[in-house]
Protein backbone atom coordinates (compact mmCIF):
# COMPACT_ATOMS: atom_id res chain seq x y z
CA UNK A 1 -0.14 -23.99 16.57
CA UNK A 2 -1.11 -25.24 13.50
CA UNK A 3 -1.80 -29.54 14.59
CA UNK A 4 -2.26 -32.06 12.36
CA UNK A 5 -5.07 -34.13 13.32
CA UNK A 6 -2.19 -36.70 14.69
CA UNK A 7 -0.84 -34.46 17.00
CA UNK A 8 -4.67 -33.19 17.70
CA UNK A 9 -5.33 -36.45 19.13
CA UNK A 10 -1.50 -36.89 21.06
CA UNK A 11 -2.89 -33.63 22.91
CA UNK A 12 -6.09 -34.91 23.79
CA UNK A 13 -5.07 -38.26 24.94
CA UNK A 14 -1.81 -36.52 26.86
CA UNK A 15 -4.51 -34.12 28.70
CA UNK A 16 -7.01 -36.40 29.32
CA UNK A 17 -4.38 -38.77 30.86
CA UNK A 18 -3.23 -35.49 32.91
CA UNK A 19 -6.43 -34.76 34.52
CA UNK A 20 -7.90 -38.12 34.92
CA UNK A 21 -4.29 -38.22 37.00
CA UNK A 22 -5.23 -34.42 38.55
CA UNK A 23 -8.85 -35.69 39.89
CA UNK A 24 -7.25 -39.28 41.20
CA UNK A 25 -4.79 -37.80 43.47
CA UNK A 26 -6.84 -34.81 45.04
CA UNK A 27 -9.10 -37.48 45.91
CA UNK A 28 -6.65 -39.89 47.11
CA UNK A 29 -4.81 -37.08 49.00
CA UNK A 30 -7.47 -34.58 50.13
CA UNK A 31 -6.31 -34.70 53.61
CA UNK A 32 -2.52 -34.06 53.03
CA UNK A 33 -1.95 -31.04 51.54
CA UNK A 34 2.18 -31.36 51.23
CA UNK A 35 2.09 -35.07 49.80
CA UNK A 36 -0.64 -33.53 46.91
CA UNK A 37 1.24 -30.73 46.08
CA UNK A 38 3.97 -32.49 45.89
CA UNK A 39 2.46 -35.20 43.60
CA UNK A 40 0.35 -32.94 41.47
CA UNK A 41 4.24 -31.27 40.65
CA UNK A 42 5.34 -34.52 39.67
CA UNK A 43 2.41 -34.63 36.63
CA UNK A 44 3.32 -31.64 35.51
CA UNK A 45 6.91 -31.71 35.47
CA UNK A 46 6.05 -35.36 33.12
CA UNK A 47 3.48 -33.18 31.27
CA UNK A 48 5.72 -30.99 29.81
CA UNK A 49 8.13 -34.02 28.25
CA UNK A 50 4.92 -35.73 27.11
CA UNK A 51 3.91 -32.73 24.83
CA UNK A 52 7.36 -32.13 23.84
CA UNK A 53 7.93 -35.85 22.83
CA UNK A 54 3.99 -34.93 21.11
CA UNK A 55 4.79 -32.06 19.46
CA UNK A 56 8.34 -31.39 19.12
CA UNK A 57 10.55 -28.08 20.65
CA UNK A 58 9.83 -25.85 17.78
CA UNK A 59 5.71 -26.45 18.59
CA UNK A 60 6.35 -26.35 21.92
CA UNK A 61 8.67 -22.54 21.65
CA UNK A 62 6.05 -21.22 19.52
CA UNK A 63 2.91 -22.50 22.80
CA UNK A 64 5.76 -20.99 25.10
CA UNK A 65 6.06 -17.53 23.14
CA UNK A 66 1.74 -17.77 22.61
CA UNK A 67 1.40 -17.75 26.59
CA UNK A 68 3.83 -14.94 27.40
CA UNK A 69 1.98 -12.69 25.46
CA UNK A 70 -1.78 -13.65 26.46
């Protein structure tokens, strides 16, 4: 994609945030399998506007079209 070292580090810190978030509720919620799903969808859904508020659409079509065809 091309990042400046800007949007280098808005990727890191957006990730690390994400699985820091990941580890916290599988451990909170190891026992309830619905509830964790259902929170785990919740970070991702925010992940998504994160990176695209990080990044902007154009970066994020050009990670979209990357993906399909890897």
């Amino acid at each position: 994609l091309s990042l400046d070292e800007e949007q280098k580090m808005k990727v890191y810190k957006i990730q690390l945030n994400r699985f820091q978030e990941v580890a916290s509720i599988r451990k909170e919620y190891n026992d309830d399998t619905q509830i964790r799903k259902d929170e785990l969808r919740k970070v991702f859904n925010r992940l998504y506007g994160k990176l695209t508020n990080a990044l902007g659409k154009e970066k994020m079509q050009q990670w979209a079209e990357y993906k399909q065809y890897n």
